[in-house]
PDB file of N, CA and C in Angstrom:
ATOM      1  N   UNK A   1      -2.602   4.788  -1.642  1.00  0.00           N
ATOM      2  CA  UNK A   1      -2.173   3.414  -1.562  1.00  0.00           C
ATOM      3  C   UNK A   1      -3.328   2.498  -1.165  1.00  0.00           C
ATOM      4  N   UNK A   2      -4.171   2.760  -1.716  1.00  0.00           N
ATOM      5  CA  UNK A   2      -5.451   1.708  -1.421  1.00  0.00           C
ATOM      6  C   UNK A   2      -5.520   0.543  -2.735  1.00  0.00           C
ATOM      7  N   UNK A   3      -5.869  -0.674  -2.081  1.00  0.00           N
ATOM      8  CA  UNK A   3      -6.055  -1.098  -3.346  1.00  0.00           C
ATOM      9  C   UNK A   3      -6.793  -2.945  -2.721  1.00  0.00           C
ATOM     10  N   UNK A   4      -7.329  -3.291  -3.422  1.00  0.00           N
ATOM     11  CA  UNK A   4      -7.737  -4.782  -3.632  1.00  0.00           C
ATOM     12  C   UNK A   4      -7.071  -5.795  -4.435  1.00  0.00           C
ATOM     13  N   UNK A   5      -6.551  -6.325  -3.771  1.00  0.00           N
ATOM     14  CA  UNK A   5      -5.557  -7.635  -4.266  1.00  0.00           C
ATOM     15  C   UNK A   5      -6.139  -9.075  -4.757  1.00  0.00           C
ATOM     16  N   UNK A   6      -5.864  -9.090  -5.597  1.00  0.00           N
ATOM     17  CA  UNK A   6      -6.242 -10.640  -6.186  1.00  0.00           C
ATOM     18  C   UNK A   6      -4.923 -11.509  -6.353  1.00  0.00           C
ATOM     19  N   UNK A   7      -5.219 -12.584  -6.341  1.00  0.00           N
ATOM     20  CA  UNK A   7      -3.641 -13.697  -5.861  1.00  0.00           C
ATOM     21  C   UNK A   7      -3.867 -15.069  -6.493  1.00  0.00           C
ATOM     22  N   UNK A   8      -2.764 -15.134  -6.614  1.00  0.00           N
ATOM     23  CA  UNK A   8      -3.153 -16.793  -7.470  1.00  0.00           C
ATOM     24  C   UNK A   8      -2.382 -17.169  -6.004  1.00  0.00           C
ATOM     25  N   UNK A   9      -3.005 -19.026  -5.482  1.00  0.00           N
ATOM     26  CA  UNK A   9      -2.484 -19.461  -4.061  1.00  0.00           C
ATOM     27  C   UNK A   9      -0.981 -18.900  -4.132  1.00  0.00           C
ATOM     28  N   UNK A  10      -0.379 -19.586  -5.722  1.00  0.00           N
ATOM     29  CA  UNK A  10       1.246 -19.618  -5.603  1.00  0.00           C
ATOM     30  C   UNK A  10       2.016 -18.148  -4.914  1.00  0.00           C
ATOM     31  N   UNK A  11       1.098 -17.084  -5.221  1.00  0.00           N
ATOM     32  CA  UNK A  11       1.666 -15.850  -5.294  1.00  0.00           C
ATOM     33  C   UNK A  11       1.178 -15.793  -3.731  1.00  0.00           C
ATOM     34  N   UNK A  12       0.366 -15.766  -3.700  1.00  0.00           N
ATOM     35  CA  UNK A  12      -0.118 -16.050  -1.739  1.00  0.00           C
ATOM     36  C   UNK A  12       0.843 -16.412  -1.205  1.00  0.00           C
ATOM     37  N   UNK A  13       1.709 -17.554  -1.374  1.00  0.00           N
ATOM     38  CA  UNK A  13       2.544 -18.522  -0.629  1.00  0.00           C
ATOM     39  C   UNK A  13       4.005 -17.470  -0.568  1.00  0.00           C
ATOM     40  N   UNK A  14       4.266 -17.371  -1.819  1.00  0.00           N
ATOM     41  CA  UNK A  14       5.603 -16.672  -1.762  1.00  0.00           C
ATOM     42  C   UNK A  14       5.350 -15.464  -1.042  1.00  0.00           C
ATOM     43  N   UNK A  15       4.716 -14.736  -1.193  1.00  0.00           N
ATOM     44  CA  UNK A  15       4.458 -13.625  -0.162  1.00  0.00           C
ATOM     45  C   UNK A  15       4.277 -13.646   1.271  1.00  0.00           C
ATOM     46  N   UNK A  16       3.558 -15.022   1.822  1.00  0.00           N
ATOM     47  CA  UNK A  16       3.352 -15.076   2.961  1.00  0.00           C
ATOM     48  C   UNK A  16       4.740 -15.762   3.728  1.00  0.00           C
ATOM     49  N   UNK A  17       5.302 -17.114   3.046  1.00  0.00           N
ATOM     50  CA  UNK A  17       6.528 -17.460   3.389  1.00  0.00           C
ATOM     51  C   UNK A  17       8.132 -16.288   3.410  1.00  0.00           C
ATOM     52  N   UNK A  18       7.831 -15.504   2.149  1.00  0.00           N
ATOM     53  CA  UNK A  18       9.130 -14.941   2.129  1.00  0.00           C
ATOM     54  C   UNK A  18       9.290 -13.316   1.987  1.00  0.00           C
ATOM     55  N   UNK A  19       8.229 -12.473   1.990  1.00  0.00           N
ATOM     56  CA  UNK A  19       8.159 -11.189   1.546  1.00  0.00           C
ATOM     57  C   UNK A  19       8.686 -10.447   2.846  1.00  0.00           C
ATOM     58  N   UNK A  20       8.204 -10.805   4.470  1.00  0.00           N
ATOM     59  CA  UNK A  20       8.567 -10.239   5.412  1.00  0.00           C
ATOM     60  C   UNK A  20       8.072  -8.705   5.733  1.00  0.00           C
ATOM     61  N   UNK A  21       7.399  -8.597   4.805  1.00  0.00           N
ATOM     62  CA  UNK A  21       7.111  -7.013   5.391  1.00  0.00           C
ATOM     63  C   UNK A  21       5.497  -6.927   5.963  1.00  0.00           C
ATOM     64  N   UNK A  22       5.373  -6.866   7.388  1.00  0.00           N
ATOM     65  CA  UNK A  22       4.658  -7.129   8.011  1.00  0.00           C
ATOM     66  C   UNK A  22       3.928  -5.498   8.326  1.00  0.00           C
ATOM     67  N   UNK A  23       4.702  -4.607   8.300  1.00  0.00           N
ATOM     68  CA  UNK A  23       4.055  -3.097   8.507  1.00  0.00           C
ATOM     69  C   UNK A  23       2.824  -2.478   7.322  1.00  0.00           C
ATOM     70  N   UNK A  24       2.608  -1.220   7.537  1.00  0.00           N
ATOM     71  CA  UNK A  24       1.492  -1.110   6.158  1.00  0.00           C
ATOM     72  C   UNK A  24       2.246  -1.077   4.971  1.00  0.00           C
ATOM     73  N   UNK A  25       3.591  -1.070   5.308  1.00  0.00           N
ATOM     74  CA  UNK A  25       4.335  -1.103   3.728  1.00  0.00           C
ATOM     75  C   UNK A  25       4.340  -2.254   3.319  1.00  0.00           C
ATOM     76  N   UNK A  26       3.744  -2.764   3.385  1.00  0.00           N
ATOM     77  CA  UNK A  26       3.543  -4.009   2.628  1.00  0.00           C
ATOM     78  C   UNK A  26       2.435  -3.742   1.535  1.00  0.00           C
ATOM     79  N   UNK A  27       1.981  -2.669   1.215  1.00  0.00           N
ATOM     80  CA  UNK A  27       1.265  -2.176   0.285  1.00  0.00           C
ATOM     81  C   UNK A  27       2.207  -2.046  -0.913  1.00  0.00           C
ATOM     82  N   UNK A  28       3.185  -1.584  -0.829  1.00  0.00           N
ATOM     83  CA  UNK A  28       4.177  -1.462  -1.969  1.00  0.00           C
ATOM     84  C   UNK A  28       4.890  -3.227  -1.841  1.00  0.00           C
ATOM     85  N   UNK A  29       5.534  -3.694  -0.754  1.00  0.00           N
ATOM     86  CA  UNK A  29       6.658  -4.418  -0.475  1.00  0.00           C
ATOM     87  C   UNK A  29       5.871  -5.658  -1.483  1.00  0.00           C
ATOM     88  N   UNK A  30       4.805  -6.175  -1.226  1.00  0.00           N
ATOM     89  CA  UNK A  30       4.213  -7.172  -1.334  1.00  0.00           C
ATOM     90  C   UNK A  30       4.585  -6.996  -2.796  1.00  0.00           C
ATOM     91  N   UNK A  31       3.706  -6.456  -4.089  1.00  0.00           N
ATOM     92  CA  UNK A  31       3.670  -6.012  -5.270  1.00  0.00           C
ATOM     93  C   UNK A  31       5.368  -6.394  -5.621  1.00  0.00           C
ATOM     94  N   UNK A  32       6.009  -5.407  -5.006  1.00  0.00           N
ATOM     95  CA  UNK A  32       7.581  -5.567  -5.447  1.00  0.00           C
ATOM     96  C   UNK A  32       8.350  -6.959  -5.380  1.00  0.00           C
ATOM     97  N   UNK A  33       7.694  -8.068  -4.358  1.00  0.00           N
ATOM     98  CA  UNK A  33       8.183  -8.957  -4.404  1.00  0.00           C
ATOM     99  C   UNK A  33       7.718  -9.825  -5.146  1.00  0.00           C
ATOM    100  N   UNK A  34       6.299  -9.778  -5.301  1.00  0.00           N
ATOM    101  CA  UNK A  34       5.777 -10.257  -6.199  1.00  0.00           C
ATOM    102  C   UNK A  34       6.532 -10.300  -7.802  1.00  0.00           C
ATOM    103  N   UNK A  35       6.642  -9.555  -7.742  1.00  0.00           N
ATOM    104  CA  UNK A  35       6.898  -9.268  -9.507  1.00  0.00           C
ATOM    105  C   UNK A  35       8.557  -9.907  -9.445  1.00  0.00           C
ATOM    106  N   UNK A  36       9.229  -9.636  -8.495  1.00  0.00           N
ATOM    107  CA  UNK A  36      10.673 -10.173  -7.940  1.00  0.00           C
ATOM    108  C   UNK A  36      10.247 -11.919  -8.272  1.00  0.00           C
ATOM    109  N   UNK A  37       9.613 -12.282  -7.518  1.00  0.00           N
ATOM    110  CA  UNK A  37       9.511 -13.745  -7.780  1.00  0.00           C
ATOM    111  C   UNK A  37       9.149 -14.296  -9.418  1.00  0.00           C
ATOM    112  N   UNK A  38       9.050 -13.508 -10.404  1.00  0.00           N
ATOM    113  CA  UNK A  38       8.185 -13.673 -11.414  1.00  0.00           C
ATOM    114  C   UNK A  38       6.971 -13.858 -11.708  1.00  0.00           C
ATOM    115  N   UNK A  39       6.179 -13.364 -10.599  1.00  0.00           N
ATOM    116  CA  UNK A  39       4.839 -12.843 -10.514  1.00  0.00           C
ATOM    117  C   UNK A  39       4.319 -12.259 -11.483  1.00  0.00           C
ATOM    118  N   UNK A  40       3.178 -12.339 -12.628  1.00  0.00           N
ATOM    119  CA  UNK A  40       2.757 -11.200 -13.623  1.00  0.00           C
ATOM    120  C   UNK A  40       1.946 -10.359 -12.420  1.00  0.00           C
ATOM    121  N   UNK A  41       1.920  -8.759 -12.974  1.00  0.00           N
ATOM    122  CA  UNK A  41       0.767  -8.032 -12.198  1.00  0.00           C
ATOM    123  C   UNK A  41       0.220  -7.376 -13.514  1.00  0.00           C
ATOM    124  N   UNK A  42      -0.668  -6.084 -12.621  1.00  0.00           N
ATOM    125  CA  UNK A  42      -1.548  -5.872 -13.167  1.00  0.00           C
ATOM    126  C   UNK A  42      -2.557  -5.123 -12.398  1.00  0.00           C
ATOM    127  N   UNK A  43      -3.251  -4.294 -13.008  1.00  0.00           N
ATOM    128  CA  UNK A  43      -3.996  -2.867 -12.521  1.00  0.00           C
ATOM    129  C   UNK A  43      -5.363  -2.748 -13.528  1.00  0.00           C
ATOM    130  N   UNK A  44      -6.230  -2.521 -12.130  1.00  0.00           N
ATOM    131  CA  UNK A  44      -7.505  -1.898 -13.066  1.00  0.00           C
ATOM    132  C   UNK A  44      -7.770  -0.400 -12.303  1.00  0.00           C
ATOM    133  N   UNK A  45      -7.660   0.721 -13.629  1.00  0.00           N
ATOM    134  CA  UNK A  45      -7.065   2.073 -12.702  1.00  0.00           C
ATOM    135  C   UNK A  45      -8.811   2.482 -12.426  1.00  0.00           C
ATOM    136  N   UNK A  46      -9.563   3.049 -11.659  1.00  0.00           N
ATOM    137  CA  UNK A  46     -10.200   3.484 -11.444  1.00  0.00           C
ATOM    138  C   UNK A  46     -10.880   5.267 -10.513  1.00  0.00           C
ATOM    139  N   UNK A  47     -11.707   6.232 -11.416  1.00  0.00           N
ATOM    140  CA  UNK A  47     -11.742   6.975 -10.838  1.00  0.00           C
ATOM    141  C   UNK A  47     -13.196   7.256  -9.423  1.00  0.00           C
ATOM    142  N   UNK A  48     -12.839   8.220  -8.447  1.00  0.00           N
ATOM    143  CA  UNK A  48     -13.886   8.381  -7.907  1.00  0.00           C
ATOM    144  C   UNK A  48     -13.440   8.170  -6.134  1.00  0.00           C
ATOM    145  N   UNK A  49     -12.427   7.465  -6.231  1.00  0.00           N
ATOM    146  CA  UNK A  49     -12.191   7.283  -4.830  1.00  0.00           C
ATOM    147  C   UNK A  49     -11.383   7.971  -4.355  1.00  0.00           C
ATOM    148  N   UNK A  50     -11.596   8.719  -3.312  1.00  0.00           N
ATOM    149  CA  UNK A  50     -10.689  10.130  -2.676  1.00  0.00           C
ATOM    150  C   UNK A  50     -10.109   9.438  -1.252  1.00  0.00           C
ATOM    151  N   UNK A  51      -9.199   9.984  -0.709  1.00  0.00           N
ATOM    152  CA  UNK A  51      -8.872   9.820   0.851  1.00  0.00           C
ATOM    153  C   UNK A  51      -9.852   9.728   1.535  1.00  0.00           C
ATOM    154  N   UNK A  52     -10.824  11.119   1.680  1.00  0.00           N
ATOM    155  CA  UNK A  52     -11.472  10.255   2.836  1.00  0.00           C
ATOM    156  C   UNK A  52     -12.980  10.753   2.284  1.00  0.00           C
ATOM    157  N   UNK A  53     -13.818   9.969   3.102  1.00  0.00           N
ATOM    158  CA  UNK A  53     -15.244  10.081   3.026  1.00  0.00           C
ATOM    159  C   UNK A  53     -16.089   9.859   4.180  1.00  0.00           C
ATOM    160  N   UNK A  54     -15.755  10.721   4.717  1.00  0.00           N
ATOM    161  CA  UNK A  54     -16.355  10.656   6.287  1.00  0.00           C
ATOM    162  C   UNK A  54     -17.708  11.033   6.206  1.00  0.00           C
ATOM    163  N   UNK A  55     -18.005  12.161   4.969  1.00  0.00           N
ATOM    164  CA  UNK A  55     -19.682  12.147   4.653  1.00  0.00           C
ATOM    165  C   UNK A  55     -20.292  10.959   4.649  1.00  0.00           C
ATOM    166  N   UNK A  56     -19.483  10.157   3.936  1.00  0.00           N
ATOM    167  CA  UNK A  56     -20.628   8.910   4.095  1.00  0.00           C
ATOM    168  C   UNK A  56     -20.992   8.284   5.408  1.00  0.00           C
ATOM    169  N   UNK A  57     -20.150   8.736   6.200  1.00  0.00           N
ATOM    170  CA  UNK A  57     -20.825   8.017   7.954  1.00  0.00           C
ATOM    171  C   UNK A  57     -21.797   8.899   8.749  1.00  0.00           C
ATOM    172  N   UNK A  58     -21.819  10.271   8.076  1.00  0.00           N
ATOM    173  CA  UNK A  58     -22.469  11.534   8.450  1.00  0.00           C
ATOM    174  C   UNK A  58     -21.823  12.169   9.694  1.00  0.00           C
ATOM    175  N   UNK A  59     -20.316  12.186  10.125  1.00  0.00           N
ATOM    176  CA  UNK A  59     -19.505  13.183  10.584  1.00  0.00           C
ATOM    177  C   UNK A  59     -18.660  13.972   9.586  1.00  0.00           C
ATOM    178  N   UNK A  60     -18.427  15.042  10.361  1.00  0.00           N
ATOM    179  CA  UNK A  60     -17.737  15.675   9.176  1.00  0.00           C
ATOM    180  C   UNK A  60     -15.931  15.551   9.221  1.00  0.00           C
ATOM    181  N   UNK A  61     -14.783  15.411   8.501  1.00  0.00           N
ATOM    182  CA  UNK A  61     -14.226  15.475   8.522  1.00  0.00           C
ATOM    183  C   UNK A  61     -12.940  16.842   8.309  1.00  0.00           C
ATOM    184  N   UNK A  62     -12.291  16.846   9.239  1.00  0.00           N
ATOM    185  CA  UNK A  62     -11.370  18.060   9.344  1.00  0.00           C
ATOM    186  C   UNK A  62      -9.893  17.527   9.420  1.00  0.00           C
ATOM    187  N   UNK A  63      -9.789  15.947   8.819  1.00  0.00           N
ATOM    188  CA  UNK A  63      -8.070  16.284   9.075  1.00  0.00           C
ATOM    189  C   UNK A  63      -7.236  16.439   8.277  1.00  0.00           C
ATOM    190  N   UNK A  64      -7.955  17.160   7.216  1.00  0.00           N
ATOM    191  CA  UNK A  64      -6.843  17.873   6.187  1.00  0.00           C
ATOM    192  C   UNK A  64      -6.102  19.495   6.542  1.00  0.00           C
ATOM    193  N   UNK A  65      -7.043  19.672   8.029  1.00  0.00           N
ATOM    194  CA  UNK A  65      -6.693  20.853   8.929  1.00  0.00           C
ATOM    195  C   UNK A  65      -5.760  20.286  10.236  1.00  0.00           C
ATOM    196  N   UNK A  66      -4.908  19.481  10.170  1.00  0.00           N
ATOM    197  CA  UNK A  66      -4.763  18.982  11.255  1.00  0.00           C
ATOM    198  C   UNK A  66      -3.243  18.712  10.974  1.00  0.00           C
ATOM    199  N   UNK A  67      -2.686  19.429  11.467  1.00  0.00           N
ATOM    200  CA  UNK A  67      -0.549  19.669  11.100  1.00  0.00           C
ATOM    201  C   UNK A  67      -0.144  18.047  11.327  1.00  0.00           C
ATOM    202  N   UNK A  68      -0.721  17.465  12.451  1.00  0.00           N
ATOM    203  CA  UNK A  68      -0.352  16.019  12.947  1.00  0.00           C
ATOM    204  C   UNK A  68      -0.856  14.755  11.938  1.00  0.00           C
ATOM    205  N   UNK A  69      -1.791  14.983  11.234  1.00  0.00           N
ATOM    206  CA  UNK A  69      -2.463  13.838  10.131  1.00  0.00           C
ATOM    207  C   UNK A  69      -1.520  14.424   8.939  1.00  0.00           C
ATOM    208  N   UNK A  70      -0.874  15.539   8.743  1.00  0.00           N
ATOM    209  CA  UNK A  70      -0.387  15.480   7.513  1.00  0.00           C
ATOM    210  C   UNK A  70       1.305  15.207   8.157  1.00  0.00           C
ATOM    211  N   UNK A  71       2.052  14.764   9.353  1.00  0.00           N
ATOM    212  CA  UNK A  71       3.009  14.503   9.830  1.00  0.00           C
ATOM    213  C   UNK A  71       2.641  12.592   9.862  1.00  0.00           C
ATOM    214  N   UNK A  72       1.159  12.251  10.205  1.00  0.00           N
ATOM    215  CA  UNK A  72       1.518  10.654  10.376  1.00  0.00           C
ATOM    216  C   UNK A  72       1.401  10.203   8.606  1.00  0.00           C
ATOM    217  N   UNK A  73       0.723  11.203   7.964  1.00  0.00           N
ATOM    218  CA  UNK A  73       1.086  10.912   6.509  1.00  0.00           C
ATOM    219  C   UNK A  73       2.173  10.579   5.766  1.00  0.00           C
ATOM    220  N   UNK A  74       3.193  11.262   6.218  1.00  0.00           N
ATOM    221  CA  UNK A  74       4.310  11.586   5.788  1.00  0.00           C
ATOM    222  C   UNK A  74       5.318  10.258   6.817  1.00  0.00           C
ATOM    223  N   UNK A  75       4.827   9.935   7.817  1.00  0.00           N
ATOM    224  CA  UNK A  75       5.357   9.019   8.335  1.00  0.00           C
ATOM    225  C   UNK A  75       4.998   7.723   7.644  1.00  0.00           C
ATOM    226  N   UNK A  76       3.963   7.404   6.945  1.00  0.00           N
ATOM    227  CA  UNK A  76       3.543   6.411   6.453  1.00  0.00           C
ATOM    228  C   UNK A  76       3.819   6.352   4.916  1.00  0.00           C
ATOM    229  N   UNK A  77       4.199   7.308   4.262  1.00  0.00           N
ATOM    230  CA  UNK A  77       4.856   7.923   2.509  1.00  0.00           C
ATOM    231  C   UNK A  77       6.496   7.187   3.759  1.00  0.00           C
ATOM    232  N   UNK A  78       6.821   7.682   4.152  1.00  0.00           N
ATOM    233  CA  UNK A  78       8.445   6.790   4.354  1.00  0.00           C
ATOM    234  C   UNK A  78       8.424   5.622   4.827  1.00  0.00           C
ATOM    235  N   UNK A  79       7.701   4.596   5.458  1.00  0.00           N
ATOM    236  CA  UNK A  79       7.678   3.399   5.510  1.00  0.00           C
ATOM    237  C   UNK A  79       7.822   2.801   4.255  1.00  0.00           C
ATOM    238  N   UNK A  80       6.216   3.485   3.509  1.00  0.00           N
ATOM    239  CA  UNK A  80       6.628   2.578   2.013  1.00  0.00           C
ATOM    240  C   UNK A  80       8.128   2.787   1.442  1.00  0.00           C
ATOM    241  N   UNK A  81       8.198   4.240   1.440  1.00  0.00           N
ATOM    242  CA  UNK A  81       9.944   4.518   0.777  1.00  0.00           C
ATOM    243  C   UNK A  81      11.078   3.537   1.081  1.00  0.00           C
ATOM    244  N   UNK A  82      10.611   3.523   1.903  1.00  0.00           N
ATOM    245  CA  UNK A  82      11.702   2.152   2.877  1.00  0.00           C
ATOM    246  C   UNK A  82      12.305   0.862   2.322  1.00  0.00           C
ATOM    247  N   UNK A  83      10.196   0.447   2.561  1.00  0.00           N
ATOM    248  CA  UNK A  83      10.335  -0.825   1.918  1.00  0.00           C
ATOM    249  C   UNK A  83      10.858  -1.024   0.483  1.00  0.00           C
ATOM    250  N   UNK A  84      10.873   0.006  -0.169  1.00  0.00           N
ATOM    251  CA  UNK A  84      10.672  -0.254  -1.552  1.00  0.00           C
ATOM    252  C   UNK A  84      12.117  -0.093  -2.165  1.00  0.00           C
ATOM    253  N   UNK A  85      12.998   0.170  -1.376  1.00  0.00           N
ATOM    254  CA  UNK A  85      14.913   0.037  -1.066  1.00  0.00           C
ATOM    255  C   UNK A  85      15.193  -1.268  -1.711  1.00  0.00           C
ATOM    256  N   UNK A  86      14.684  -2.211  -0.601  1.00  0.00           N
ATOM    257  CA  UNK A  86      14.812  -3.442  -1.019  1.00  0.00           C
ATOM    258  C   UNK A  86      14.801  -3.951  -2.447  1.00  0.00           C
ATOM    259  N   UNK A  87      14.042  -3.108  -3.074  1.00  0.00           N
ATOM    260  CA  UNK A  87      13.861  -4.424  -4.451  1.00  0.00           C
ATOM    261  C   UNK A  87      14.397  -3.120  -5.410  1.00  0.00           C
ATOM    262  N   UNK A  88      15.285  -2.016  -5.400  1.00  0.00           N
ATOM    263  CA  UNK A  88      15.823  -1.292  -6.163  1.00  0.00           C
ATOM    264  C   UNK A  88      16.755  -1.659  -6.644  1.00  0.00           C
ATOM    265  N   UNK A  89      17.494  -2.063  -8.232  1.00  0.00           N
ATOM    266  CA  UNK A  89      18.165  -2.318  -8.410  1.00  0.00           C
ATOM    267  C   UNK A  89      19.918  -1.553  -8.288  1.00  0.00           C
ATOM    268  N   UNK A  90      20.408  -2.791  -7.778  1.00  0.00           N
ATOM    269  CA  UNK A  90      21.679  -1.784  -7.430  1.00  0.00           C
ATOM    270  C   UNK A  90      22.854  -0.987  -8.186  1.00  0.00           C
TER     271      UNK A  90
END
């Protein structure tokens, strides 16, 4: 769920006035409302970027060994799930 957002003001506004989702699910929530308001979107898919890259700071990383990073993972996969209730059609 990484990503760089580009916004026209209008789409700024409706999101900031009315989207409400203030947690990291607003990675999905935002998008969903967006497009809810009649927002066009849109994706530029790109390869190369992994979870993590702790090589590049020159520590090494181990928390793909770590029972608790793959539990706050999974805590953060259901926030978005959450948010994304909202704009399911009923």
């Amino acid at each position: 769920m990484i990503a760089i957002r580009l916004m026209t003001r209008a789409a700024a506004i409706l999101l900031g006035e009315h989207c409400g989702e203030h947690s990291i699910a607003n990675d999905v929530a935002r998008s969903l409302h967006a497009h809810r308001g009649g927002r066009a979107l849109a994706h530029v898919a790109v390869d190369g970027l992994a979870y993590r890259h702790r090589e590049d700071y020159g520590e090494a990383d181990d928390r793909d060994n770590d029972p608790m990073e793959w539990v706050r993972r999974i805590e953060i996969a259901s926030r978005h799930a959450t948010a994304m209730r909202r704009y399911l059609a009923s």
